[in-house]
C-alpha atoms as a PDB file:
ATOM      1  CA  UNK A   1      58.353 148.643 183.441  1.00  0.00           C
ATOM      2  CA  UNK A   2      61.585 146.514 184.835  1.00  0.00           C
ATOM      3  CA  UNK A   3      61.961 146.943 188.613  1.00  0.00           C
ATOM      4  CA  UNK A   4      65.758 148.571 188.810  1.00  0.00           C
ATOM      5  CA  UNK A   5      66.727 147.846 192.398  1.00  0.00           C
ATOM      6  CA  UNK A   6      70.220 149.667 191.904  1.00  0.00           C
ATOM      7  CA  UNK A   7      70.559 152.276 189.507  1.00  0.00           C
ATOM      8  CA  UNK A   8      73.603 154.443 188.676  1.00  0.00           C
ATOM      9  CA  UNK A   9      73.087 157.813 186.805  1.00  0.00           C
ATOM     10  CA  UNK A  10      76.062 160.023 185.505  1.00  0.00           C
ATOM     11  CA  UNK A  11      78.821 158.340 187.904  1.00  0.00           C
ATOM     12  CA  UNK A  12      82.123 160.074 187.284  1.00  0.00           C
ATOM     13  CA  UNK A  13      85.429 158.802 189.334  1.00  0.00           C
ATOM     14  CA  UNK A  14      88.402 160.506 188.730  1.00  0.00           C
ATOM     15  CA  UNK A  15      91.910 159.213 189.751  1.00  0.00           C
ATOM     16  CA  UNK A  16      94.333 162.599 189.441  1.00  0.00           C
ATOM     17  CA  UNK A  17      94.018 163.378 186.134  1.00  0.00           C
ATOM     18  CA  UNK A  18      92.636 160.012 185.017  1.00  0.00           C
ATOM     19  CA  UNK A  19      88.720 159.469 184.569  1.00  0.00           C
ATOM     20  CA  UNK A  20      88.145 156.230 185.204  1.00  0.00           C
ATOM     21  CA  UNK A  21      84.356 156.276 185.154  1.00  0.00           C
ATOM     22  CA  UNK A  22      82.841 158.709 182.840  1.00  0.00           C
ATOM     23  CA  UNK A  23      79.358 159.524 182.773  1.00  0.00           C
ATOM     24  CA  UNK A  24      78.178 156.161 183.320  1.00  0.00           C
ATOM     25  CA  UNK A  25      74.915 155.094 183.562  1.00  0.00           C
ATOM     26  CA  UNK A  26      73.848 151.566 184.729  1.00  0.00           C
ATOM     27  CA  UNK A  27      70.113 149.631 185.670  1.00  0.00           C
ATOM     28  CA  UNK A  28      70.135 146.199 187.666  1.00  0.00           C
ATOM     29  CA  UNK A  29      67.025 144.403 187.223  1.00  0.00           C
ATOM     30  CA  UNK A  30      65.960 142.700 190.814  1.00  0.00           C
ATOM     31  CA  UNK A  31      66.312 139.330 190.868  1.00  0.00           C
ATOM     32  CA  UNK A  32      68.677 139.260 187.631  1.00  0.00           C
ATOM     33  CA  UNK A  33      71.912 137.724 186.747  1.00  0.00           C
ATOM     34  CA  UNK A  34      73.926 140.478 185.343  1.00  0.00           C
ATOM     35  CA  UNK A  35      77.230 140.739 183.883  1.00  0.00           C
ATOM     36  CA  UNK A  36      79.795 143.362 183.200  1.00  0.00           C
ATOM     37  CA  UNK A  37      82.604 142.894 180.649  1.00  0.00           C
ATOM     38  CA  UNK A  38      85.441 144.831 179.009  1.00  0.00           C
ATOM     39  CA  UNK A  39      89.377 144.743 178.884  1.00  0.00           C
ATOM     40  CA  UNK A  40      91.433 145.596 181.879  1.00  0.00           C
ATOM     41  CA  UNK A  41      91.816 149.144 183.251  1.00  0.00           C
ATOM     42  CA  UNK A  42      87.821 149.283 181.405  1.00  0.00           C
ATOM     43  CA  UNK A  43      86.604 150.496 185.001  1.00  0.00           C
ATOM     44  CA  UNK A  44      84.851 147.497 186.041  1.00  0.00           C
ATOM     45  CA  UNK A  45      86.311 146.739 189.603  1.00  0.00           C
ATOM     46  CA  UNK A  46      86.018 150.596 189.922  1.00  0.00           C
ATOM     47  CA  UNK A  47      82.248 150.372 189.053  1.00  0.00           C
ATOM     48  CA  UNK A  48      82.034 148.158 192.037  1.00  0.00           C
ATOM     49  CA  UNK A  49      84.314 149.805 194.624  1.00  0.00           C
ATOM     50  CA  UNK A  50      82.106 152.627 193.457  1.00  0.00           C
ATOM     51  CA  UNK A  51      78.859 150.912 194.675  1.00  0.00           C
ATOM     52  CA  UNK A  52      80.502 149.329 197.557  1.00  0.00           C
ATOM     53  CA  UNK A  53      81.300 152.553 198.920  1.00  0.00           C
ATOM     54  CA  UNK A  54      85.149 151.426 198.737  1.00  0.00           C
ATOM     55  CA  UNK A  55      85.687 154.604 196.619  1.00  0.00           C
ATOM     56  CA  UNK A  56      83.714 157.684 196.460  1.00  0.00           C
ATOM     57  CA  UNK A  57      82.624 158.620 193.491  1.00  0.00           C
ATOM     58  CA  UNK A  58      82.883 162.280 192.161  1.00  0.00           C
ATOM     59  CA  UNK A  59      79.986 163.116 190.309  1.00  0.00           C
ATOM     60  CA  UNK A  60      76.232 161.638 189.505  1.00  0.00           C
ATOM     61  CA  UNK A  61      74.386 159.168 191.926  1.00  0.00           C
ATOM     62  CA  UNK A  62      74.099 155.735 192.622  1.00  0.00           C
ATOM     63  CA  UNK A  63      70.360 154.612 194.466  1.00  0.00           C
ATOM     64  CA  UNK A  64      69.580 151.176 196.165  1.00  0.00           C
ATOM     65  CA  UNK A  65      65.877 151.037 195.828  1.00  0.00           C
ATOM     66  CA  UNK A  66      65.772 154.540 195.511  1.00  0.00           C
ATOM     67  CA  UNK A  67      68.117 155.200 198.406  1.00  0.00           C
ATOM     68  CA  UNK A  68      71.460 157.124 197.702  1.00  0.00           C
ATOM     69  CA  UNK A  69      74.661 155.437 198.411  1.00  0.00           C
ATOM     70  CA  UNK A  70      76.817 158.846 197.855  1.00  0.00           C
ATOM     71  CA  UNK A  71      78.970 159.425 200.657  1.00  0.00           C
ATOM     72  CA  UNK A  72      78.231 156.654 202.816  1.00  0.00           C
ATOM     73  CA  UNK A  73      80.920 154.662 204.413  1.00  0.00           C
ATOM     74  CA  UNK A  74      81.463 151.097 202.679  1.00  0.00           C
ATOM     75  CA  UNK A  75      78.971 149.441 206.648  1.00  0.00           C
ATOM     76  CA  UNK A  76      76.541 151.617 206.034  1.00  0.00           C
ATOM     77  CA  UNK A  77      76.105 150.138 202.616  1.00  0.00           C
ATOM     78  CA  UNK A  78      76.501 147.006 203.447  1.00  0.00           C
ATOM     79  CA  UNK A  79      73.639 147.712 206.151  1.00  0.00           C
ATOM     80  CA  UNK A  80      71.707 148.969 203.280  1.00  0.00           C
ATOM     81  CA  UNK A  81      71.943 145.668 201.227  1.00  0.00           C
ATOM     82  CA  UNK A  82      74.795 145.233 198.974  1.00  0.00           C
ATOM     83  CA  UNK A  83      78.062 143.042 199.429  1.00  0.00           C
ATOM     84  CA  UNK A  84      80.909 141.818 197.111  1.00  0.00           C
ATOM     85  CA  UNK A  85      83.262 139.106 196.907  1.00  0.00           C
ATOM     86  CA  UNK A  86      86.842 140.139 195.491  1.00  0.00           C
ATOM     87  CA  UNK A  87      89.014 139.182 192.219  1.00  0.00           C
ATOM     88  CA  UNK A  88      91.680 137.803 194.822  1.00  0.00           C
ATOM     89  CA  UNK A  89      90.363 135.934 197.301  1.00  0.00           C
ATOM     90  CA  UNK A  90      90.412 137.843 200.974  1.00  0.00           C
ATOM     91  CA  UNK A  91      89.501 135.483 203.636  1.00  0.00           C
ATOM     92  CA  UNK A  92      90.906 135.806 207.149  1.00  0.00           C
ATOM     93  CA  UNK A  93      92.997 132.601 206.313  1.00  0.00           C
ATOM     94  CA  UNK A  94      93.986 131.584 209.693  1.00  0.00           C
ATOM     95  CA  UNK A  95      90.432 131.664 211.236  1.00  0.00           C
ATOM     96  CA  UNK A  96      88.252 128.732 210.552  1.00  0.00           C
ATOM     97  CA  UNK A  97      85.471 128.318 207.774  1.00  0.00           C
ATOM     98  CA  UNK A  98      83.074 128.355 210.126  1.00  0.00           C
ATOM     99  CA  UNK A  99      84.947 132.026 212.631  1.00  0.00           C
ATOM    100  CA  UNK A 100      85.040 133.448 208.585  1.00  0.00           C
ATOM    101  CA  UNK A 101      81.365 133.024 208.119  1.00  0.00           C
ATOM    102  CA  UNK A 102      80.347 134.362 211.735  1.00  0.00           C
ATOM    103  CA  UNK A 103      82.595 137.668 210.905  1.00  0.00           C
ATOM    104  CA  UNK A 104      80.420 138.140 207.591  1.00  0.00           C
ATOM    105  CA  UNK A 105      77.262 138.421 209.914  1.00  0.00           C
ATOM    106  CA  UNK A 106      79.186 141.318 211.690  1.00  0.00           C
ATOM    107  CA  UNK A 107      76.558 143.982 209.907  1.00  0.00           C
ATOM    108  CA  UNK A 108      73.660 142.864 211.615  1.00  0.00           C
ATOM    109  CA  UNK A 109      74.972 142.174 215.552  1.00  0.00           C
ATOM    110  CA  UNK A 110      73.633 144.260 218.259  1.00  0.00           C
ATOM    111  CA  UNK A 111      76.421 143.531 221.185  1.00  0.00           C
ATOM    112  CA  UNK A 112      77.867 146.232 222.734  1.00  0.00           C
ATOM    113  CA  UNK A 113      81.652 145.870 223.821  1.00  0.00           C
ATOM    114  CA  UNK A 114      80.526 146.100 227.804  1.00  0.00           C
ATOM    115  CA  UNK A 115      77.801 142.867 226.731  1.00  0.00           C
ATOM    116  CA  UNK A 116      80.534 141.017 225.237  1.00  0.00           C
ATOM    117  CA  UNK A 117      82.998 142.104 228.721  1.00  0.00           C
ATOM    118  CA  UNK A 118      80.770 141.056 231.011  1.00  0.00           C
ATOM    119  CA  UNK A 119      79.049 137.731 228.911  1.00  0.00           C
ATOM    120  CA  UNK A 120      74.855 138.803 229.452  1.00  0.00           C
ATOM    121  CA  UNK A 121      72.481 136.963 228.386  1.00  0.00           C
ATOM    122  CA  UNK A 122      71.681 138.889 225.596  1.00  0.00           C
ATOM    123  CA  UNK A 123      75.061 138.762 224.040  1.00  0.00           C
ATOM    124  CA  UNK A 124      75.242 135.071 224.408  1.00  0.00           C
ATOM    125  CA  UNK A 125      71.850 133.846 222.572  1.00  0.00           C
ATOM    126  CA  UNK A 126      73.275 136.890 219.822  1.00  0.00           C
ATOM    127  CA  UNK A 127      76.572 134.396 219.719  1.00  0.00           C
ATOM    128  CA  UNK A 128      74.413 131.209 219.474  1.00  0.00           C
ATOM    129  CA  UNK A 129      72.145 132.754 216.622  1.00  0.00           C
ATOM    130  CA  UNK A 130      75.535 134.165 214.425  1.00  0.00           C
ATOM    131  CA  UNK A 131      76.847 130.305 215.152  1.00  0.00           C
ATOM    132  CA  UNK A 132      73.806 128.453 214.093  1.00  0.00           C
ATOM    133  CA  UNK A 133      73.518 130.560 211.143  1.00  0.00           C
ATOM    134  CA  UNK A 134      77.270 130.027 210.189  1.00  0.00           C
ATOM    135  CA  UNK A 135      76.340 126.957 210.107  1.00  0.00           C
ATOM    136  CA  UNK A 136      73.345 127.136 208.341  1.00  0.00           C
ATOM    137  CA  UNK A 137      75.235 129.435 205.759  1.00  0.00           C
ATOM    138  CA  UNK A 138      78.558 126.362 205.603  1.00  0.00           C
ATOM    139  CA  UNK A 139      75.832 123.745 204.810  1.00  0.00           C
ATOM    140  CA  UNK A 140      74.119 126.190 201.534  1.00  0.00           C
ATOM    141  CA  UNK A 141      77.648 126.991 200.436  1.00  0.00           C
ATOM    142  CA  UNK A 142      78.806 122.940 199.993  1.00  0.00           C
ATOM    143  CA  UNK A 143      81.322 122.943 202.698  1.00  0.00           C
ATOM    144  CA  UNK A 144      79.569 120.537 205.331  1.00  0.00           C
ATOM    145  CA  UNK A 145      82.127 119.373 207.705  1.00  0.00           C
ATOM    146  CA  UNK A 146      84.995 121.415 206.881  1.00  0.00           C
ATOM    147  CA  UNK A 147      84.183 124.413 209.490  1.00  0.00           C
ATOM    148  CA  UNK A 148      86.901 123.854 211.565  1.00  0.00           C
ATOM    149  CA  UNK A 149      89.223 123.886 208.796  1.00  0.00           C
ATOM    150  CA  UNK A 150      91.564 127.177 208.658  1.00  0.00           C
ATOM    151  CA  UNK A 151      90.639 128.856 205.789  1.00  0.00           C
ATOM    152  CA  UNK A 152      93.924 129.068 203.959  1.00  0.00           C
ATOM    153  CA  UNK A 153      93.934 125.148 204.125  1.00  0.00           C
ATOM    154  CA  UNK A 154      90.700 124.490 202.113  1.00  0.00           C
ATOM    155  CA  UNK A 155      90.964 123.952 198.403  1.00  0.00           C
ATOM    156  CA  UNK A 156      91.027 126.680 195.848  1.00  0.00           C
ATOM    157  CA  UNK A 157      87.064 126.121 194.305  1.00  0.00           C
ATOM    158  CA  UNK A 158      85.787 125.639 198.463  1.00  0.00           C
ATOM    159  CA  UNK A 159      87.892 128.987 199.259  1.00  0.00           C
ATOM    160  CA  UNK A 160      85.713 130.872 196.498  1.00  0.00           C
ATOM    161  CA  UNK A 161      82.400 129.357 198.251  1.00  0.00           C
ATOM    162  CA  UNK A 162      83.388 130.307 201.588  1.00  0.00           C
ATOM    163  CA  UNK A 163      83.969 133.507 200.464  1.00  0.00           C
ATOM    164  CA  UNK A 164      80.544 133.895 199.017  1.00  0.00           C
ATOM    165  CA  UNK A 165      79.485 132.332 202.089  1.00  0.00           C
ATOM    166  CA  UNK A 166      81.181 135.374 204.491  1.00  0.00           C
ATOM    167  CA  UNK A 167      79.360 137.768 202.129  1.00  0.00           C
ATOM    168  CA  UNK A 168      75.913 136.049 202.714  1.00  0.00           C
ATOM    169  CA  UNK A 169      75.964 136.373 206.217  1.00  0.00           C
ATOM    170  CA  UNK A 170      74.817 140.099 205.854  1.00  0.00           C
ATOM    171  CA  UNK A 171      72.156 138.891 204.306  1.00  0.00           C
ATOM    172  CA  UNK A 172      72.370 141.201 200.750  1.00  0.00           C
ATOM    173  CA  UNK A 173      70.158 142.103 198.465  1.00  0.00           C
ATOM    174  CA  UNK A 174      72.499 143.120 195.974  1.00  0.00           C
ATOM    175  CA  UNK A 175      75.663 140.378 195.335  1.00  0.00           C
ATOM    176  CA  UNK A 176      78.637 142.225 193.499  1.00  0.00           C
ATOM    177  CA  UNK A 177      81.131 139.003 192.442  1.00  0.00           C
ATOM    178  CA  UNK A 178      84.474 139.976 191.187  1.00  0.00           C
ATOM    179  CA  UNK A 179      85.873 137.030 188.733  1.00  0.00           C
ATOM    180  CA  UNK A 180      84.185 134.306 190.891  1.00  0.00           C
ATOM    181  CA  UNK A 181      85.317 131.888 188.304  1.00  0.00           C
ATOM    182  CA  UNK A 182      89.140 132.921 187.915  1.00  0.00           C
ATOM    183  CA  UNK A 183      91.148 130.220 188.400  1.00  0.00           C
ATOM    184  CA  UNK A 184      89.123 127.221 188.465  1.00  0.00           C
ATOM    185  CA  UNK A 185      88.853 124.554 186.333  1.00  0.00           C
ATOM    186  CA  UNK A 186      86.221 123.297 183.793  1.00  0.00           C
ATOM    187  CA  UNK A 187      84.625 121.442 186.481  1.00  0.00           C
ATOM    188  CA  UNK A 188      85.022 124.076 189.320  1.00  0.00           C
ATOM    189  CA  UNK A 189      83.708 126.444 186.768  1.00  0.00           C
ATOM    190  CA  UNK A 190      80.206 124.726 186.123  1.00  0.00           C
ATOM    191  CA  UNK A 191      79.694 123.819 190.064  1.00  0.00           C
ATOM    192  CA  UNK A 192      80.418 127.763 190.477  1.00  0.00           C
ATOM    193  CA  UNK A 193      78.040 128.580 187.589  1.00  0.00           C
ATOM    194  CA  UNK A 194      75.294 126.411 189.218  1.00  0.00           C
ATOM    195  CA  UNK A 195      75.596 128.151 192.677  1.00  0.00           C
ATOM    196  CA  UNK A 196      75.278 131.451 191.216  1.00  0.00           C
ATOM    197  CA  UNK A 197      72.070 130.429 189.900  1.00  0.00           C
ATOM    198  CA  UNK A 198      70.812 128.920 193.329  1.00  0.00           C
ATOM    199  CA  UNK A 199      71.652 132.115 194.929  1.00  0.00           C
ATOM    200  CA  UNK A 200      69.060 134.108 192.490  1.00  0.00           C
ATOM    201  CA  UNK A 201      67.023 131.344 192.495  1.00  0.00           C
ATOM    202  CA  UNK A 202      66.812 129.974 195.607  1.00  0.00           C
ATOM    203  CA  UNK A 203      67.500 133.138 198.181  1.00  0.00           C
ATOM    204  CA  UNK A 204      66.034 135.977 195.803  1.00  0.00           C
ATOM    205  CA  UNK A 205      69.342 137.682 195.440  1.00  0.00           C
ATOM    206  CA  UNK A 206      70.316 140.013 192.692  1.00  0.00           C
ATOM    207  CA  UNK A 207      73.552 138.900 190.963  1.00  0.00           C
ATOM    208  CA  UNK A 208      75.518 141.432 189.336  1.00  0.00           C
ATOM    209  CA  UNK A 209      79.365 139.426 188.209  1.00  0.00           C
ATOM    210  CA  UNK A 210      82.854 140.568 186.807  1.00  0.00           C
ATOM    211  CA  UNK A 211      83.851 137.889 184.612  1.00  0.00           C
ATOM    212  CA  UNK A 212      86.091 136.637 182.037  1.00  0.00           C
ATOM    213  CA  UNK A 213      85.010 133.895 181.248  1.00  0.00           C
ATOM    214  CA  UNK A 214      82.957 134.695 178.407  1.00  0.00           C
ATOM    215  CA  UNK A 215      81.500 130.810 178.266  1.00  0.00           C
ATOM    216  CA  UNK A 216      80.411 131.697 182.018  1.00  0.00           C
ATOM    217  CA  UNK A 217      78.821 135.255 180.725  1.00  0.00           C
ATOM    218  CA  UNK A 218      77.288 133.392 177.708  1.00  0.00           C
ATOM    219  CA  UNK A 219      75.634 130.993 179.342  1.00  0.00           C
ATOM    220  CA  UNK A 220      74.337 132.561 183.052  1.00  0.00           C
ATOM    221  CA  UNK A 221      73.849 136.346 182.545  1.00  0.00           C
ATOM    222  CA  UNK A 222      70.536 137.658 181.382  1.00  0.00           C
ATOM    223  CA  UNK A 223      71.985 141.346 180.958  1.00  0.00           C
ATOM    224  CA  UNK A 224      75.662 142.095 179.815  1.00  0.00           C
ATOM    225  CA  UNK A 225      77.039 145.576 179.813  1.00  0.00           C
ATOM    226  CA  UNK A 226      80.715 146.312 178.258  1.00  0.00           C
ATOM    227  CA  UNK A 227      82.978 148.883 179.579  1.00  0.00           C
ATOM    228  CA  UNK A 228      85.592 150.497 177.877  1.00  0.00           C
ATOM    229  CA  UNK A 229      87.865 153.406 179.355  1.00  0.00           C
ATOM    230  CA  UNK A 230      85.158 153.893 181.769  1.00  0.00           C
ATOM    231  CA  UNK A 231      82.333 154.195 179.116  1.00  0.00           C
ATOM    232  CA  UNK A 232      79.462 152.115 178.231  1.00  0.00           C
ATOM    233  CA  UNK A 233      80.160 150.993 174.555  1.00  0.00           C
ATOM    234  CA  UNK A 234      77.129 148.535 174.435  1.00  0.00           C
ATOM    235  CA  UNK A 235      74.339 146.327 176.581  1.00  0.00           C
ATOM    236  CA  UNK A 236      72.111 144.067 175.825  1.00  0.00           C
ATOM    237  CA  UNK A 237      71.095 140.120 175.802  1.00  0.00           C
ATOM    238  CA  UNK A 238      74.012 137.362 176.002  1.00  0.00           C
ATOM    239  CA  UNK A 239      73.518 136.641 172.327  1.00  0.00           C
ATOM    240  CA  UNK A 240      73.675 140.278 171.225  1.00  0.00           C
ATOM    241  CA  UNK A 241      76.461 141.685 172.417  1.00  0.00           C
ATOM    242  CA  UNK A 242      77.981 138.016 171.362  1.00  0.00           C
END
């Protein structure tokens, strides 16, 4: 029996008289590379604002290892495991790499706003732990020596890293990744392809990807689903739904 660690059952999310999600039912094998295809408006980035908590959805359930994510506020699920990168980048572009990747750990810090006031102990070995591990977290992502570059100034390919960098840093179990490839070129494209796989691989992460890039879904996903007008129209292996 596969281990699901998220499963959605019967998600419906209406938009006025629009149903953008209907009835859909979804498994994510732990420790998987999954994809999810389909033309635009097919509900995809709705599927994942769905499990992100960014939307709530209207009917059916959605469980992180078992848990249920309805009507929790997008932290709390975050808290719980799960965090996403976006189809357009959204970095704090005039912080630094390395300020970017200390806000991603923002989840798991324990300072109060009077610790931080009056600078105890406490709050400063919490601020010396979130830096070494920004650190730790620039060095995985390829970006060694560019932390105290703003953010908007780093190339295109190293803004994508950073940003799955930020999203790291609340240390998921679950790794939604919205077009992580759009963009890029050929070569950007198989160094982005590569990390993906070092992230399952390498940190135990569950990989669940929007993509168009159907040489990118061909060749890294081990489970592809298609969407169409918020239905499920087919799922299976790479090379038989190709």
């Amino acid at each position: 029996m596969t281990d699901n660690i998220l499963v959605a059952t019967q998600v419906v999310k209406r938009f006025g008289g629009l149903t953008a999600l209907d009835n859909l039912d979804y498994e994510l094998p732990r420790q998987s590379i999954s994809s999810i295809i389909g033309p635009n408006g097919a509900g995809k980035t709705t599927f994942f604002n769905c499990f992100t908590g960014f939307y709530k959805f209207d009917e059916g359930d959605i469980r992180l290892e078992g848990y249920s994510l309805k009507g929790l506020e997008s932290y709390k699920i975050t808290r719980r495991g799960i965090a996403r990168t976006f189809q357009n980048i959204r970095l704090f572009n005039n912080m630094t790499a390395i300020e970017n990747l200390m806000v991603g750990q923002e989840s798991h810090l324990h300072s109060s706003w009077v610790g931080v006031i009056l600078g105890t102990p406490e709050m400063r070995q919490e601020e010396q732990m979130t830096q070494s591990e920004a650190n730790r977290l620039l060095n995985f992502v390829g970006l060694r020596g560019k932390g105290d570059m703003l953010a908007m100034n780093l190339p295109y390919g190293d803004q994508r890293r950073l940003e799955i960098g930020r999203a790291l840093g609340s240390k998921p179990k679950v790794l939604l990744l919205d077009e992580p490839t759009a963009g890029m070129n050929p070569a950007e494209t198989e160094q982005t392809t590569q990390f993906i796989r070092l992230l399952r691989d390498e940190l135990g992460i569950t990989v669940l990807l929007i993509e168009h890039d159907m040489r990118v879904v061909m060749g890294i996903s081990e489970k592809v689903t298609v969407l169409d007008y918020g239905k499920k129209i087919a799922e299976g292996l790479p090379e038989e739904i190709q």
